[in-house]
C-alpha atoms as a PDB file:
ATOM      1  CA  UNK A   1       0.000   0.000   0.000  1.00  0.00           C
ATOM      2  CA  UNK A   2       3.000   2.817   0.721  1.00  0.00           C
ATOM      3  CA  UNK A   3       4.904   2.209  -2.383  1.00  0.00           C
ATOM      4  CA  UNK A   4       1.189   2.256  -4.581  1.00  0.00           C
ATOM      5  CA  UNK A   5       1.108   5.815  -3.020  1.00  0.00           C
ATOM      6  CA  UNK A   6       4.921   6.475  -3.890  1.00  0.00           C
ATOM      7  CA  UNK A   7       4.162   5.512  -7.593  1.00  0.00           C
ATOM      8  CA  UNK A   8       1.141   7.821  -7.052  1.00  0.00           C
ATOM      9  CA  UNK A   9       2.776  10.912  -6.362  1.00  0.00           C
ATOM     10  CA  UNK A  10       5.587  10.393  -8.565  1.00  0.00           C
ATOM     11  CA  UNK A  11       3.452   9.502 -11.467  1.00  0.00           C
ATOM     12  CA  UNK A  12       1.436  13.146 -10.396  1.00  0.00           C
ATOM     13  CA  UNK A  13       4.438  14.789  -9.871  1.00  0.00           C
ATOM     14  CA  UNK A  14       5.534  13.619 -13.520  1.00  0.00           C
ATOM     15  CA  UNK A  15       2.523  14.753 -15.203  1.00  0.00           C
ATOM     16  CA  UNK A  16       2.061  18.240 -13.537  1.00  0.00           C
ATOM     17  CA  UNK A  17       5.984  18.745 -14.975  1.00  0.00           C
ATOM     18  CA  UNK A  18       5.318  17.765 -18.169  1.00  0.00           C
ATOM     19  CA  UNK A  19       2.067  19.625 -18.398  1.00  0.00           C
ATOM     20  CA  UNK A  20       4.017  23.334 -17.574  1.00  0.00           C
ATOM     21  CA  UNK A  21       4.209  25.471 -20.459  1.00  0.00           C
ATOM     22  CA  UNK A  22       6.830  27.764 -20.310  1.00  0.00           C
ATOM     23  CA  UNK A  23       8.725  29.785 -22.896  1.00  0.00           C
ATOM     24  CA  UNK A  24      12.250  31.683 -22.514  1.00  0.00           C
ATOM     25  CA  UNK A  25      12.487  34.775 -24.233  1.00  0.00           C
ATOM     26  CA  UNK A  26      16.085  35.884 -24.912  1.00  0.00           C
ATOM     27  CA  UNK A  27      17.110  38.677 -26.982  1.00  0.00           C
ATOM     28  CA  UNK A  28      18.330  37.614 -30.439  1.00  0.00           C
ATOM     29  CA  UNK A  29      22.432  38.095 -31.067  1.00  0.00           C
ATOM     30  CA  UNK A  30      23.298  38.688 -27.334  1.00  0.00           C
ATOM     31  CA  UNK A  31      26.155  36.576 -25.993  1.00  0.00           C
ATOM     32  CA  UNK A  32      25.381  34.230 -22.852  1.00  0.00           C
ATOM     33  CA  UNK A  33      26.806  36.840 -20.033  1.00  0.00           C
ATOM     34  CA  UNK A  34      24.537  40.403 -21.756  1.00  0.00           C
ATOM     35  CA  UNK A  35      21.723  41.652 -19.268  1.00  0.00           C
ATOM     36  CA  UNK A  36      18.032  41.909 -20.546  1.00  0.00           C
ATOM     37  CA  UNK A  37      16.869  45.027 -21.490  1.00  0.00           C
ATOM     38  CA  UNK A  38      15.524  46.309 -18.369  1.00  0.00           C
ATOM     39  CA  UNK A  39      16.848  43.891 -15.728  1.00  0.00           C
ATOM     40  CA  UNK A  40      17.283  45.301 -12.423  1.00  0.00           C
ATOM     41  CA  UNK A  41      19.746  44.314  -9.622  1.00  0.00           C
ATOM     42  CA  UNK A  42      18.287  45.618  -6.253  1.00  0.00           C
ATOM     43  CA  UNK A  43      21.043  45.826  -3.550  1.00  0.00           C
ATOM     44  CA  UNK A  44      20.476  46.665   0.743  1.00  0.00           C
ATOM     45  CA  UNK A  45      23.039  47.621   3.007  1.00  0.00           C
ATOM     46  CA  UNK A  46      22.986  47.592   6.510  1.00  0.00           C
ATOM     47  CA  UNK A  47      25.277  48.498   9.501  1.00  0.00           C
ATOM     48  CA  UNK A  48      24.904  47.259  12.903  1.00  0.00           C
ATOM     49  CA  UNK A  49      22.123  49.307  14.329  1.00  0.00           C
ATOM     50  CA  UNK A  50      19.983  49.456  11.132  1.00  0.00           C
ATOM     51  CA  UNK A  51      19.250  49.018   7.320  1.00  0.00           C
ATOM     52  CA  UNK A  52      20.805  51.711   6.026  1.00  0.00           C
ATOM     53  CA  UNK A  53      21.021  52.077   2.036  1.00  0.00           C
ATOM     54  CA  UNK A  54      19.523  50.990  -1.072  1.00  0.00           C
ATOM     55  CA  UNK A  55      20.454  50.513  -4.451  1.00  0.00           C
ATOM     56  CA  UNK A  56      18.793  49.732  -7.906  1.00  0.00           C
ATOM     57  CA  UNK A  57      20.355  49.048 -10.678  1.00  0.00           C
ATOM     58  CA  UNK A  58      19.132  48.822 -14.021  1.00  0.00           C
ATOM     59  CA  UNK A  59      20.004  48.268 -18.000  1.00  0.00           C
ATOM     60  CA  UNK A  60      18.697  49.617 -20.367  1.00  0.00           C
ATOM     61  CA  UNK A  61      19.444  50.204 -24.425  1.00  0.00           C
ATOM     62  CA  UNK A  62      21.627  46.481 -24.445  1.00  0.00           C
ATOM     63  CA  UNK A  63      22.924  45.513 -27.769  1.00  0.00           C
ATOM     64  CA  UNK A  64      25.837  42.870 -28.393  1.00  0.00           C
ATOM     65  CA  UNK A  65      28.418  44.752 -27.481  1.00  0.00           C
ATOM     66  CA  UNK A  66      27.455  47.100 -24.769  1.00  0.00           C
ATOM     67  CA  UNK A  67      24.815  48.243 -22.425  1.00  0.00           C
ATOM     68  CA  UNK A  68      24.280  51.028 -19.921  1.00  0.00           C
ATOM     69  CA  UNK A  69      23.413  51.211 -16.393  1.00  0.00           C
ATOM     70  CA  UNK A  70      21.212  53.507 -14.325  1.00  0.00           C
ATOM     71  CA  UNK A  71      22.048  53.704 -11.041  1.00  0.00           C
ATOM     72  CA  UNK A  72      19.808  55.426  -8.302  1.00  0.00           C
ATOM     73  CA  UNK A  73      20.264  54.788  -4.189  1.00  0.00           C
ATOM     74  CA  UNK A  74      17.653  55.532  -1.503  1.00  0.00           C
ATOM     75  CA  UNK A  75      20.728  57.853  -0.177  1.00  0.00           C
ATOM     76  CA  UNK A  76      19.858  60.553  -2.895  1.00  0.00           C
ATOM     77  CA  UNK A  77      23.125  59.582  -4.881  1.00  0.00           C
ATOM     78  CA  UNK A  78      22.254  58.623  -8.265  1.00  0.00           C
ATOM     79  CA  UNK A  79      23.177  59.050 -12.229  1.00  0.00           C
ATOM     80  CA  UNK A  80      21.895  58.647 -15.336  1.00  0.00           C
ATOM     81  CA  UNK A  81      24.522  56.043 -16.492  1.00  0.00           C
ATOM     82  CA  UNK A  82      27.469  55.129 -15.734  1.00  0.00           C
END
C-alpha cells in the first residue's frame, strides 16, 4: 500500500511537470553573459544598528556589445549612467 502511493505521487508529480508550459524569451544576437533590457539588480546595506542604504540598478538600451546602467540609491546619490 506505501509504495502504490509512492508511484502515485511520482506519477502526479511527472505529469504536472510535463504539463508546464513555459517559454524563454532571450534577446536575439546577445552573448550568454549580456543583461536583458531592463533587468534590475536591487542591492540593501545595513550596519549594525539598522538598514541603512539601497540601491537599484538597471540596464537599459543592451545591444551585443554594450549596455548602460542607471544607477539610483535611496541615499539621494544617483546618475543617469554610468
Amino acid at each position: 500500500m506505501k509504495l502504490n502511493c509512492v508511484v502515485c505521487r511520482l506519477t502526479a508529480g511527472l505529469i504536472a511537470l510535463l504539463s508546464l508550459h513555459t517559454s524563454v524569451d532571450a534577446q536575439e544576437g546577445l552573448g550568454p553573459f549580456m543583461p536583458n533590457e531592463g533587468g534590475t539588480i536591487t542591492t540593501a546595506w545595513a550596519n549594525a544598528y539598522r538598514p541603512d542604504a539601497e540601491a537599484w540598478i538597471r540596464f537599459a538600451n543592451v545591444r551585443s556589445d554594450s549596455f548602460d546602467i542607471n544607477y539610483s540609491s535611496s541615499r539621494g546619490t544617483g546618475s543617469g549612467h554610468v
